[in-house]
PDB file of N, CA and C in Angstrom:
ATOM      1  N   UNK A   1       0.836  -1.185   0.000  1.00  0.00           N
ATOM      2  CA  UNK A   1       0.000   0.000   0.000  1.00  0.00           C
ATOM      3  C   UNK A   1       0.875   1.241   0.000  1.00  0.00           C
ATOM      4  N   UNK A   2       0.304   2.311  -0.565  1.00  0.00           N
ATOM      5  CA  UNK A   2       1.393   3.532  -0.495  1.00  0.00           C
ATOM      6  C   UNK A   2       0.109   4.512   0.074  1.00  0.00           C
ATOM      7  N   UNK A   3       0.729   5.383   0.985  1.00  0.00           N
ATOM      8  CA  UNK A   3      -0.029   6.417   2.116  1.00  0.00           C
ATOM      9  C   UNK A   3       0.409   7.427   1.272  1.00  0.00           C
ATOM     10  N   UNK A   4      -0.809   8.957   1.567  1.00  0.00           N
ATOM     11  CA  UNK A   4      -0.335  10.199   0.753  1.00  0.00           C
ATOM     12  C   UNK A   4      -0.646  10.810   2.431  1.00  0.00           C
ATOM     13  N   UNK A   5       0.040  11.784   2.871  1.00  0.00           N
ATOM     14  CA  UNK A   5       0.104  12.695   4.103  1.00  0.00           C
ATOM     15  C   UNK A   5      -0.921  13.483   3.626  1.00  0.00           C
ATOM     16  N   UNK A   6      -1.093  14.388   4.556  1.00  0.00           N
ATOM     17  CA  UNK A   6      -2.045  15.260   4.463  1.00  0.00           C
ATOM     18  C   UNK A   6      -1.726  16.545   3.336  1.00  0.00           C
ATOM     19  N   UNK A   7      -0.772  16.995   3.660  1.00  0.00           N
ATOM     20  CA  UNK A   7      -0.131  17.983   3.056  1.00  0.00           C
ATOM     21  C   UNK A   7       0.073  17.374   1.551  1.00  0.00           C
ATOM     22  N   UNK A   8       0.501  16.512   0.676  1.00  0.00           N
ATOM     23  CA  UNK A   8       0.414  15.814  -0.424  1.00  0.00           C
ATOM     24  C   UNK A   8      -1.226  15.683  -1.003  1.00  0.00           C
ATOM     25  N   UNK A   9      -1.852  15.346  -0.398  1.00  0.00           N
ATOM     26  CA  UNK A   9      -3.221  15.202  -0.283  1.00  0.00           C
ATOM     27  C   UNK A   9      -4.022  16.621  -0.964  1.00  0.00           C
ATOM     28  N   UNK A  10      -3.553  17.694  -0.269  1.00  0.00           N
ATOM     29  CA  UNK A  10      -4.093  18.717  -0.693  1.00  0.00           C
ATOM     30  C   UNK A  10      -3.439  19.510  -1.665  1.00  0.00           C
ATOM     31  N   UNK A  11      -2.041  19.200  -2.006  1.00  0.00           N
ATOM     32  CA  UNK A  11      -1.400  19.699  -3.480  1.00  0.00           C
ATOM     33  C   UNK A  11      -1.444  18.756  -4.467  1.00  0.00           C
ATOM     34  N   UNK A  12      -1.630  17.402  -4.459  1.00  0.00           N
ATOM     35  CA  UNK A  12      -2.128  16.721  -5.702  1.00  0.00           C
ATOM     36  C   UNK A  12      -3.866  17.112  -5.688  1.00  0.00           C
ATOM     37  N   UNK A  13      -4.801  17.548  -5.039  1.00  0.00           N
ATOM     38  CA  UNK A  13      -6.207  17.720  -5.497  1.00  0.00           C
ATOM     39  C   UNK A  13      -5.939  18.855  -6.539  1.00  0.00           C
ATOM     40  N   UNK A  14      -5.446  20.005  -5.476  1.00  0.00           N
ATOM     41  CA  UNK A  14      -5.275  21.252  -6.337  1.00  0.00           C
ATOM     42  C   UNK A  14      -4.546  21.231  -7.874  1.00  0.00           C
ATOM     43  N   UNK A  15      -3.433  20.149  -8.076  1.00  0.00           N
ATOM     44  CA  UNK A  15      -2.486  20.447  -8.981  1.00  0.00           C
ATOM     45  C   UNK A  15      -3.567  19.132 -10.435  1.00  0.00           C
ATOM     46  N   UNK A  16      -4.536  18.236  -9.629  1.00  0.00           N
ATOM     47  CA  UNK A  16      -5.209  17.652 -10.179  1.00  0.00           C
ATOM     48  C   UNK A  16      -6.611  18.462 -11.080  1.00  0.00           C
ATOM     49  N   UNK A  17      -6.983  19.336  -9.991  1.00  0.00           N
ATOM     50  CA  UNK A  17      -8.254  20.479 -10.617  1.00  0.00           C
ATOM     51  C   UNK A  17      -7.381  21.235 -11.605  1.00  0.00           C
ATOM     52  N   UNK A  18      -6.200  21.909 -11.360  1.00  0.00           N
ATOM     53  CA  UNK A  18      -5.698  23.059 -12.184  1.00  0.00           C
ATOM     54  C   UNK A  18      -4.935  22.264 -13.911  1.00  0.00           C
ATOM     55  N   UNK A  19      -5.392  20.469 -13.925  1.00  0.00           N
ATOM     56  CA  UNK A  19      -4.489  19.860 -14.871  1.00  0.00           C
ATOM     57  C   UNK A  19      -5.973  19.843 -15.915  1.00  0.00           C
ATOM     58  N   UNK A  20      -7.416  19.755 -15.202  1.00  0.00           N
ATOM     59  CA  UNK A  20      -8.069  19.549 -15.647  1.00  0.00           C
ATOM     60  C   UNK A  20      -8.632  17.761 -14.818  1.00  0.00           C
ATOM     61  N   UNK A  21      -8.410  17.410 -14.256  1.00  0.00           N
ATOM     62  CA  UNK A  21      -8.820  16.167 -13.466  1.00  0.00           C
ATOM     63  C   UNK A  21      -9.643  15.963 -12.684  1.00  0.00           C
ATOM     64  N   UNK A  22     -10.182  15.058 -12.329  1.00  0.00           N
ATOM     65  CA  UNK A  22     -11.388  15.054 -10.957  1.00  0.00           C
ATOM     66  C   UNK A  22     -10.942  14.266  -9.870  1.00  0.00           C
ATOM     67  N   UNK A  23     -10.535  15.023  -9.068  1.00  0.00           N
ATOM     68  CA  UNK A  23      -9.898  14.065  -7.659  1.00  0.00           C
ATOM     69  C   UNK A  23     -10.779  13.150  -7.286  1.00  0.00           C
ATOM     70  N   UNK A  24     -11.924  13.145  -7.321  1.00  0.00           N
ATOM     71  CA  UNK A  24     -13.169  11.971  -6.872  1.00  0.00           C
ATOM     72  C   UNK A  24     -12.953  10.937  -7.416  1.00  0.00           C
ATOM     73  N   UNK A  25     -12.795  10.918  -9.084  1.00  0.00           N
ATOM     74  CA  UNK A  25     -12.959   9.857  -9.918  1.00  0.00           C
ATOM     75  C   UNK A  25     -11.196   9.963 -11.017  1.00  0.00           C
ATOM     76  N   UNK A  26     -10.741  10.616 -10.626  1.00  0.00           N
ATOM     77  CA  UNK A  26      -9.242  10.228 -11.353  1.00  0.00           C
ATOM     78  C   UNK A  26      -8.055   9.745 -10.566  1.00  0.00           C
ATOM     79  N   UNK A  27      -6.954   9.517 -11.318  1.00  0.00           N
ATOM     80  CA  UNK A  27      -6.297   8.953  -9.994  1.00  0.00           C
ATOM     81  C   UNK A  27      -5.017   9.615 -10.217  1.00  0.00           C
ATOM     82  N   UNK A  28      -3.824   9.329  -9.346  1.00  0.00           N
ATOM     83  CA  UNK A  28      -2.938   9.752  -9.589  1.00  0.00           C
ATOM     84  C   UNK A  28      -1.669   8.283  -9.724  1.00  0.00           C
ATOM     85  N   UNK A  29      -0.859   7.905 -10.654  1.00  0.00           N
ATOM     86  CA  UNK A  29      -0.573   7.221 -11.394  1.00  0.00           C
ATOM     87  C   UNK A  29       1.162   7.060 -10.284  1.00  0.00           C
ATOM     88  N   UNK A  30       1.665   6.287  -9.579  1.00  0.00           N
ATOM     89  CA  UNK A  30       2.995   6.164  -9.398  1.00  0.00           C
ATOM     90  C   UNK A  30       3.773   4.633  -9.768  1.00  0.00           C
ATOM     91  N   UNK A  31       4.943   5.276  -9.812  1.00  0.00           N
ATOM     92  CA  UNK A  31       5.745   4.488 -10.969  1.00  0.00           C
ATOM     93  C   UNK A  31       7.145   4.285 -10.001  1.00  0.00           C
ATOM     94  N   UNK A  32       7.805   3.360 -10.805  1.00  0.00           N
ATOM     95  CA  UNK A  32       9.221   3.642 -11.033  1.00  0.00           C
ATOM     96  C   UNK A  32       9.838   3.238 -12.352  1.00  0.00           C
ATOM     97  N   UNK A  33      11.397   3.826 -12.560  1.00  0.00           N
ATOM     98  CA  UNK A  33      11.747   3.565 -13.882  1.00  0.00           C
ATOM     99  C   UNK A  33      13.287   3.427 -13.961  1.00  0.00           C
ATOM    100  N   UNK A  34      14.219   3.326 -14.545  1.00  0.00           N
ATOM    101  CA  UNK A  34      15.185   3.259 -14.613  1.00  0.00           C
ATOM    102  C   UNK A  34      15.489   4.810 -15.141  1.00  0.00           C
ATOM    103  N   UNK A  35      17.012   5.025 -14.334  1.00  0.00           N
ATOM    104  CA  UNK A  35      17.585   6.299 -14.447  1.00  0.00           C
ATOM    105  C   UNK A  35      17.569   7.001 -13.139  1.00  0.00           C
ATOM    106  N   UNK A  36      18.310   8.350 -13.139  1.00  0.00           N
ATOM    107  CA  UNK A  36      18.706   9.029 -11.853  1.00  0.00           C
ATOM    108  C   UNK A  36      20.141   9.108 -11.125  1.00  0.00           C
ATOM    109  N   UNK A  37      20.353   9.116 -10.639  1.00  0.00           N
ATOM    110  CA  UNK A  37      21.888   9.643  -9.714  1.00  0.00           C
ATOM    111  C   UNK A  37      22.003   7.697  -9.175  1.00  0.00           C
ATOM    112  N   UNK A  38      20.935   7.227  -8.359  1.00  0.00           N
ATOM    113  CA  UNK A  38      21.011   6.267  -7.711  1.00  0.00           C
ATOM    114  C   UNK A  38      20.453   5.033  -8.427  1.00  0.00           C
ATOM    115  N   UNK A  39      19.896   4.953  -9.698  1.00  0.00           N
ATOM    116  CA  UNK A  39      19.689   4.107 -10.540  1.00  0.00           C
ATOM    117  C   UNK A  39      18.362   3.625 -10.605  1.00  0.00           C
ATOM    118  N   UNK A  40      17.291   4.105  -9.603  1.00  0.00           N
ATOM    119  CA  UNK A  40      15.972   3.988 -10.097  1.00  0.00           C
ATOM    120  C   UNK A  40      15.269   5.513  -9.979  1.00  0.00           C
ATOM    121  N   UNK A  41      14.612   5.783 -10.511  1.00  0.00           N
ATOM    122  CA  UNK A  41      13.904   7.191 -10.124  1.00  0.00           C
ATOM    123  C   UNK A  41      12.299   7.153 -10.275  1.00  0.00           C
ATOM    124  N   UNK A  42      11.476   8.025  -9.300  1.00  0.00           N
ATOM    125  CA  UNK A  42      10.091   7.522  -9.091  1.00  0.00           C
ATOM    126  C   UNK A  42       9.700   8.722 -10.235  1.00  0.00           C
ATOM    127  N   UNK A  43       8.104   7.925 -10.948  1.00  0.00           N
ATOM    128  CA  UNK A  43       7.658   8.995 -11.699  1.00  0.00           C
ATOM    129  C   UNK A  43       5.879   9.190 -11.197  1.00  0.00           C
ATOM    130  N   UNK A  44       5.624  10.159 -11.134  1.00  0.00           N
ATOM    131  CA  UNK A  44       4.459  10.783 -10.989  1.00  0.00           C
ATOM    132  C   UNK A  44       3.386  11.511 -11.982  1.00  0.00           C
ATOM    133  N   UNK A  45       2.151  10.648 -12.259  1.00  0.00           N
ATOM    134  CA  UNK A  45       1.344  11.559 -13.526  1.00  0.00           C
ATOM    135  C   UNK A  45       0.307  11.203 -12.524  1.00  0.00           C
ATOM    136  N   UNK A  46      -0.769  12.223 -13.338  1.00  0.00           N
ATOM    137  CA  UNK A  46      -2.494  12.105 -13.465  1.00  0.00           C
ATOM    138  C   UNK A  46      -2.849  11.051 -14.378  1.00  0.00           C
ATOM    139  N   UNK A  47      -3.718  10.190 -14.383  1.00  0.00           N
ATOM    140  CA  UNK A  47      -4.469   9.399 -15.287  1.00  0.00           C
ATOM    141  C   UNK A  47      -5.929   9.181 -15.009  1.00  0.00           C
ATOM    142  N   UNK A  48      -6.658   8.898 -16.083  1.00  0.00           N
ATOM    143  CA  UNK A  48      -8.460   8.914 -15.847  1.00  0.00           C
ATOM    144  C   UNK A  48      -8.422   6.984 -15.581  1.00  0.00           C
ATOM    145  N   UNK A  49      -7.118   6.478 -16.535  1.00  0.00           N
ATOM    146  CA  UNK A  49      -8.041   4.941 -16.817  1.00  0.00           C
ATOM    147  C   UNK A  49      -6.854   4.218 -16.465  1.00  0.00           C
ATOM    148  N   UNK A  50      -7.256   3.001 -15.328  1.00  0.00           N
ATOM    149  CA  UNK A  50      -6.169   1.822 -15.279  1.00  0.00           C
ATOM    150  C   UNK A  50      -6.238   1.130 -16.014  1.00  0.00           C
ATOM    151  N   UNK A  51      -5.305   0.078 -16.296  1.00  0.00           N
ATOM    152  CA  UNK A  51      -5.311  -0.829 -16.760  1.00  0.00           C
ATOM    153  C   UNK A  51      -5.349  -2.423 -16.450  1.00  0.00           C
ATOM    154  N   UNK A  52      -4.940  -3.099 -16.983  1.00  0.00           N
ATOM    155  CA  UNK A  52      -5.878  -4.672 -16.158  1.00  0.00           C
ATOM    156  C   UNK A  52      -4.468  -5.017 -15.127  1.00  0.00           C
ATOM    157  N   UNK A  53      -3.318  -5.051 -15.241  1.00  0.00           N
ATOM    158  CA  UNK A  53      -2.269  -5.001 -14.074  1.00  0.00           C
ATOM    159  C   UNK A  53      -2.123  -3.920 -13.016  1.00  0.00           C
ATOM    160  N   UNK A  54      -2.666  -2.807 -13.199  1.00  0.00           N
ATOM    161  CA  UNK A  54      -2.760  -2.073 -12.036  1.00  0.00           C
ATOM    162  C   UNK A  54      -2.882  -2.535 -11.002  1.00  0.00           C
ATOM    163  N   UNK A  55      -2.428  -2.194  -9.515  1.00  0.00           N
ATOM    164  CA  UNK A  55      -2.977  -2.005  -8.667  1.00  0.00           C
ATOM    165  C   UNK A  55      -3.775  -0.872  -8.081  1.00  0.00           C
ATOM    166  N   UNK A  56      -4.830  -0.746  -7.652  1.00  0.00           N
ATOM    167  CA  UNK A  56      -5.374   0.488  -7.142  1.00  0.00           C
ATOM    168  C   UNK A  56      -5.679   0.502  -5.881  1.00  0.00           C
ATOM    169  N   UNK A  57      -4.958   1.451  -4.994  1.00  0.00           N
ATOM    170  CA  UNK A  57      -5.177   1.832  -4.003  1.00  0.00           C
ATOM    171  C   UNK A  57      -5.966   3.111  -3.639  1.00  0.00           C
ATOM    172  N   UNK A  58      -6.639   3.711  -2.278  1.00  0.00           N
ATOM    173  CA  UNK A  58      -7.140   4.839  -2.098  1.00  0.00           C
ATOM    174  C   UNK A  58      -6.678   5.153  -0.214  1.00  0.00           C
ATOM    175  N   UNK A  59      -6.046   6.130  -0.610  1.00  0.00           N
ATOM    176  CA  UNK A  59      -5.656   6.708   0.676  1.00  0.00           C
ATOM    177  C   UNK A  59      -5.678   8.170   1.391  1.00  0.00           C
ATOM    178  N   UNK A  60      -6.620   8.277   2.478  1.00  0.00           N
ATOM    179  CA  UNK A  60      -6.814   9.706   2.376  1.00  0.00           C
ATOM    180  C   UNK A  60      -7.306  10.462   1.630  1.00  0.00           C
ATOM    181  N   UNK A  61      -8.347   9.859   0.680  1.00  0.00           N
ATOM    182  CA  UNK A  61      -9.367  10.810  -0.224  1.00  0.00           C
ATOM    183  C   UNK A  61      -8.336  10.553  -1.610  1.00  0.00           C
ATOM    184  N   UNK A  62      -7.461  10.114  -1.701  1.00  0.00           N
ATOM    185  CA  UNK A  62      -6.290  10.117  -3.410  1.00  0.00           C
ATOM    186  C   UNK A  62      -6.507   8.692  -3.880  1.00  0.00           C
ATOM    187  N   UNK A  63      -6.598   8.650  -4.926  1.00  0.00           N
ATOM    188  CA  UNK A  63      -7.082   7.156  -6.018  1.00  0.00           C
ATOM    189  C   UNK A  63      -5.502   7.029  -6.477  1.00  0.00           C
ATOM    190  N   UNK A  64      -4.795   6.381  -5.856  1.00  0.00           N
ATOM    191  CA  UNK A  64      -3.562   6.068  -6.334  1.00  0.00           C
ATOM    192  C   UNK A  64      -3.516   4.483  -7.669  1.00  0.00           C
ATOM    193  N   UNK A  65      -2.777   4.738  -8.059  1.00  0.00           N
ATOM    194  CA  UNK A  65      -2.825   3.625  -9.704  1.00  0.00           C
ATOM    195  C   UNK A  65      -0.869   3.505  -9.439  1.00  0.00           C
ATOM    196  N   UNK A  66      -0.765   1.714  -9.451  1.00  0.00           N
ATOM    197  CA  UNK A  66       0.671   1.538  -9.383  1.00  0.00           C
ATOM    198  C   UNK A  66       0.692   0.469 -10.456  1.00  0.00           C
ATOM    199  N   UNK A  67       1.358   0.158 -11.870  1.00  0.00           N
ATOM    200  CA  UNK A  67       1.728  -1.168 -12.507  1.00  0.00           C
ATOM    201  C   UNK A  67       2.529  -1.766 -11.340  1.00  0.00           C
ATOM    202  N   UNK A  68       2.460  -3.298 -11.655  1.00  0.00           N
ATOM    203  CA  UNK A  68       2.513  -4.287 -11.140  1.00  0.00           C
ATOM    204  C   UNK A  68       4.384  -4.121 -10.971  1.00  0.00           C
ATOM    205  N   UNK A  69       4.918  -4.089 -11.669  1.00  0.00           N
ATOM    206  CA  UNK A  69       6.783  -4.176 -11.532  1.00  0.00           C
ATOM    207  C   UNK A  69       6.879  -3.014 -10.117  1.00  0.00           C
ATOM    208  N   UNK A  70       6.255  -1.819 -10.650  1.00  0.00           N
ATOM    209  CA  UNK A  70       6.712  -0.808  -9.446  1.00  0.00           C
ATOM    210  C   UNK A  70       6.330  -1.344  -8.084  1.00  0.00           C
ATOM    211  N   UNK A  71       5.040  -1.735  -8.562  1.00  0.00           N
ATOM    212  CA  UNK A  71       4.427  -2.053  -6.890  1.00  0.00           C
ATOM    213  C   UNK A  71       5.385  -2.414  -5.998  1.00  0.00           C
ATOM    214  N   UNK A  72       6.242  -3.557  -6.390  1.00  0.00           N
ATOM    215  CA  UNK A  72       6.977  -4.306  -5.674  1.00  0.00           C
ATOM    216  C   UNK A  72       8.575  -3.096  -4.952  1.00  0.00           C
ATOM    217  N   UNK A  73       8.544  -1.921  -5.773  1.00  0.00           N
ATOM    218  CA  UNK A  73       9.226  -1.459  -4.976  1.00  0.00           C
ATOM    219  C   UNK A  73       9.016  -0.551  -4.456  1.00  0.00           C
ATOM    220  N   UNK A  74       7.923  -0.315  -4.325  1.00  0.00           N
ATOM    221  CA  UNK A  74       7.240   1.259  -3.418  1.00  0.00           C
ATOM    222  C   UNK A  74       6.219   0.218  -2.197  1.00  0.00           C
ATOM    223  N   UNK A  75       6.388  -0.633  -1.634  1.00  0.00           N
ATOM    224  CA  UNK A  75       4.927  -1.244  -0.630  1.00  0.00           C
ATOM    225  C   UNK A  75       5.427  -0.427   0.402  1.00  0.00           C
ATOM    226  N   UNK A  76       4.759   0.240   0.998  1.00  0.00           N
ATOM    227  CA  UNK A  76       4.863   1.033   2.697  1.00  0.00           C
ATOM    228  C   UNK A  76       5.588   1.947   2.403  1.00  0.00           C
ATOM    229  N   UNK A  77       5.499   2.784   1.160  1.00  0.00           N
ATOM    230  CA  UNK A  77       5.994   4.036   0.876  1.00  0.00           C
ATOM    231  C   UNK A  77       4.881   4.997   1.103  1.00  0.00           C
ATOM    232  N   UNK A  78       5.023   6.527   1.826  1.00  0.00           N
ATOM    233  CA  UNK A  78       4.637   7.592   1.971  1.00  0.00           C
ATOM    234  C   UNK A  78       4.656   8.592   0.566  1.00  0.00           C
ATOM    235  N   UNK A  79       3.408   9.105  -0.123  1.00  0.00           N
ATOM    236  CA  UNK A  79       3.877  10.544  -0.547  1.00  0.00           C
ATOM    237  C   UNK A  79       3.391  11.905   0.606  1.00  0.00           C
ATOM    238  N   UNK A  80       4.613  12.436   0.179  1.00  0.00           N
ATOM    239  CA  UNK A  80       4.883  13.514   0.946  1.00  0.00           C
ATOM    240  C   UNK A  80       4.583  14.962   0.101  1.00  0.00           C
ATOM    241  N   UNK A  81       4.336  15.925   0.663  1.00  0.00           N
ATOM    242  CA  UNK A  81       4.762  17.433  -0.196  1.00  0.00           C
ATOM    243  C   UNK A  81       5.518  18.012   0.957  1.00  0.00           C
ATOM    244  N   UNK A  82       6.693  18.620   0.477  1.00  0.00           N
ATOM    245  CA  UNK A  82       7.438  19.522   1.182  1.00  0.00           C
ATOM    246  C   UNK A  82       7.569  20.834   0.334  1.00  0.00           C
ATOM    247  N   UNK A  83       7.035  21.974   1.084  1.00  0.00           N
ATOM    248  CA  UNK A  83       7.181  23.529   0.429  1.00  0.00           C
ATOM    249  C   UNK A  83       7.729  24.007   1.417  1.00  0.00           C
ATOM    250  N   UNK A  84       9.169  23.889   1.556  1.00  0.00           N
ATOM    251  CA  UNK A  84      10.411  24.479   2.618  1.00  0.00           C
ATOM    252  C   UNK A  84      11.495  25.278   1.943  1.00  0.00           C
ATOM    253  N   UNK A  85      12.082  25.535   2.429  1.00  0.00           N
ATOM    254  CA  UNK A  85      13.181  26.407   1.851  1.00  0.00           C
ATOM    255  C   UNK A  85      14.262  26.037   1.314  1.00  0.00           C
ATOM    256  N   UNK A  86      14.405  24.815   1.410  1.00  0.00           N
ATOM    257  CA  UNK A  86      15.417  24.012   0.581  1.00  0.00           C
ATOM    258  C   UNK A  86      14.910  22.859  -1.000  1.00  0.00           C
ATOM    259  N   UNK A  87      13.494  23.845  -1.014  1.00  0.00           N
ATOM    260  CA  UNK A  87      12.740  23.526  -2.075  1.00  0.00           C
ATOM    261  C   UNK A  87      11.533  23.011  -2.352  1.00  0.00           C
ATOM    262  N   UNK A  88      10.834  22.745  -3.210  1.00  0.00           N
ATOM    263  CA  UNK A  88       9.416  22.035  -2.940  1.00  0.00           C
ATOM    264  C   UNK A  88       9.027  21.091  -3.967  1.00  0.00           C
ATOM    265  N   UNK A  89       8.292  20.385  -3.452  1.00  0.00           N
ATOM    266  CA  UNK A  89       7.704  18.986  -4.333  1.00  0.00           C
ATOM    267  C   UNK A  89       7.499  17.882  -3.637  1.00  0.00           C
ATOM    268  N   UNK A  90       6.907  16.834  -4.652  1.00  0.00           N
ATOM    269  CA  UNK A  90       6.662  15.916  -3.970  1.00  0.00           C
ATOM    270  C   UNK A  90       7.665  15.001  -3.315  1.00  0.00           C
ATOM    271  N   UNK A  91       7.532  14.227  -2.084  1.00  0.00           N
ATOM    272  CA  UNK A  91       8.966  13.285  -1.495  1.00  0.00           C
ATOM    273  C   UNK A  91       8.310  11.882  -1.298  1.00  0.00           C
ATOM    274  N   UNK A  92       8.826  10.609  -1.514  1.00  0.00           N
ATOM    275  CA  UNK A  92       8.858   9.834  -1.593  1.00  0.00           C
ATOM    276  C   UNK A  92       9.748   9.144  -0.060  1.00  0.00           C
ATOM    277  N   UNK A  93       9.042   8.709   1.044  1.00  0.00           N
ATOM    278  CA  UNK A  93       9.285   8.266   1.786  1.00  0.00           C
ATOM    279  C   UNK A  93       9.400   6.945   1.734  1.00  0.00           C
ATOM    280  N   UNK A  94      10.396   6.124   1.222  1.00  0.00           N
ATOM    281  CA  UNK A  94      10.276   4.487   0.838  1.00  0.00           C
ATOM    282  C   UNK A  94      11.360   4.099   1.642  1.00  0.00           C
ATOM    283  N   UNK A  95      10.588   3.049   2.355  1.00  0.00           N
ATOM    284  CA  UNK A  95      11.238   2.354   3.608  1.00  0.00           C
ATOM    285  C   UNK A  95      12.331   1.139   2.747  1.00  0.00           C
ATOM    286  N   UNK A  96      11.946   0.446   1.120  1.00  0.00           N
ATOM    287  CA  UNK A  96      13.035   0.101   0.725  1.00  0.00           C
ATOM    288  C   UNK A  96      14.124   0.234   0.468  1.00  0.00           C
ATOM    289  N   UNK A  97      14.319   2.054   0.075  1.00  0.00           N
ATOM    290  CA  UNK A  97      15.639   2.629  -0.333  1.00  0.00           C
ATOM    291  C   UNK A  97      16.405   2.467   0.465  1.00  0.00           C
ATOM    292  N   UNK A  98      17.727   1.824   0.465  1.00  0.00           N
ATOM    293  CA  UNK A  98      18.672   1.724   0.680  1.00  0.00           C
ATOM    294  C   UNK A  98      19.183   2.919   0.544  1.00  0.00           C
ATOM    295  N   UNK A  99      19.706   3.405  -0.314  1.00  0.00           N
ATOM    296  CA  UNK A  99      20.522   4.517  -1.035  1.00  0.00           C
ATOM    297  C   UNK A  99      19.405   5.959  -1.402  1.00  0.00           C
ATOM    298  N   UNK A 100      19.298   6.954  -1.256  1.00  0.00           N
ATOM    299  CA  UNK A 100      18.456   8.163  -2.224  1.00  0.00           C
ATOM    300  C   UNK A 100      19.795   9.006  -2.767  1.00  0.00           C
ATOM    301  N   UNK A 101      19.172  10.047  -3.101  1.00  0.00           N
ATOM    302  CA  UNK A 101      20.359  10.893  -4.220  1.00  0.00           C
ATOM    303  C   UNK A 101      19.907  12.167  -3.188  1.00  0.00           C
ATOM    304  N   UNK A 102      20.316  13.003  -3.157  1.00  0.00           N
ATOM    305  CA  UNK A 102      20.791  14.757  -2.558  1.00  0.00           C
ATOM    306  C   UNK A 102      18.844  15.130  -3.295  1.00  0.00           C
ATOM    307  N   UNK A 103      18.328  14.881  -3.954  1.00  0.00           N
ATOM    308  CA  UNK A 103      17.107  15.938  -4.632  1.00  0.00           C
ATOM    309  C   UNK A 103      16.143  14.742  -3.966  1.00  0.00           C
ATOM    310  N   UNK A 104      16.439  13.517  -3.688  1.00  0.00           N
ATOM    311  CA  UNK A 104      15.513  12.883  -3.400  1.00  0.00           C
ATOM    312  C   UNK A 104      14.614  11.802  -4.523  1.00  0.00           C
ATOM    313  N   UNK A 105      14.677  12.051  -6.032  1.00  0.00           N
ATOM    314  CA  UNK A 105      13.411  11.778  -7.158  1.00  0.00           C
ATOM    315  C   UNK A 105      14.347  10.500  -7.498  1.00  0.00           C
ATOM    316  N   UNK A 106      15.490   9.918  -7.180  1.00  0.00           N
ATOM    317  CA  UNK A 106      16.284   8.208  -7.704  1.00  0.00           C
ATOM    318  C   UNK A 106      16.740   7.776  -5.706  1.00  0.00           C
ATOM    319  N   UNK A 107      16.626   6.596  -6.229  1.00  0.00           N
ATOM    320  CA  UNK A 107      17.227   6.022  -4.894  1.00  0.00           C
ATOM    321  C   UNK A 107      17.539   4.481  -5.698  1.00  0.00           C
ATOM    322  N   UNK A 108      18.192   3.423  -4.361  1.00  0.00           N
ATOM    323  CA  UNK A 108      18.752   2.199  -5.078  1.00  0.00           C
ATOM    324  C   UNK A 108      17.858   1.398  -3.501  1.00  0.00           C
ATOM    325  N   UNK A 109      18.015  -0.053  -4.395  1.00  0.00           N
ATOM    326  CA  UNK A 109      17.711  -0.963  -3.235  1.00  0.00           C
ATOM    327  C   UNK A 109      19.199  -1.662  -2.806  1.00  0.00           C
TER     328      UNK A 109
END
């Protein structure tokens, strides 16, 4: 399962209304992929439609959508939003990473 905080919660609705999306009935799509500083890096979209390997989760009011390869490396991962002074966006709290990179968006197992 992957948890969205509160604070994440309320900048993916907003960044979901301002894309054109419906937080009720759309979801928000997480990934991983090859590439980055640390050799995997997480990716983040909007999407209306899963597909038949999806997993779909809902946490805190967010329709999260994971393919089946990522799943396996995000389970008991947090999204986060941080708007601090050492920058802002979304953070990826994954209890698998071994390794992250200085920006946070690649880590390694």
């Amino acid at each position: 399962m992957i948890k969205v905080s509160e604070t994440a919660k309320k900048k993916v609705i907003e960044l979901m209304q301002d894309d054109g999306f419906n937080p009720a009935t759309d979801y928000i799509r997480v990934g991983v992929k090859s590439g980055g500083c640390s050799g995997l890096s997480y990716d983040l979209k909007f999407d209306k439609e899963k597909v038949e390997d999806d997993k779909v989760f809902e946490d805190n009011g967010v329709k999260i959508i994971v393919d089946k390869k990522s799943f396996l490396y995000l389970i008991g991962t947090t999204l986060e939003y941080s708007g601090g002074l050492n920058g802002t966006g979304f953070v990826f709290n994954n209890p698998n990473a071994n390794r992250t990179c200085g920006c946070g968006e690649s880590f390694s197992l």
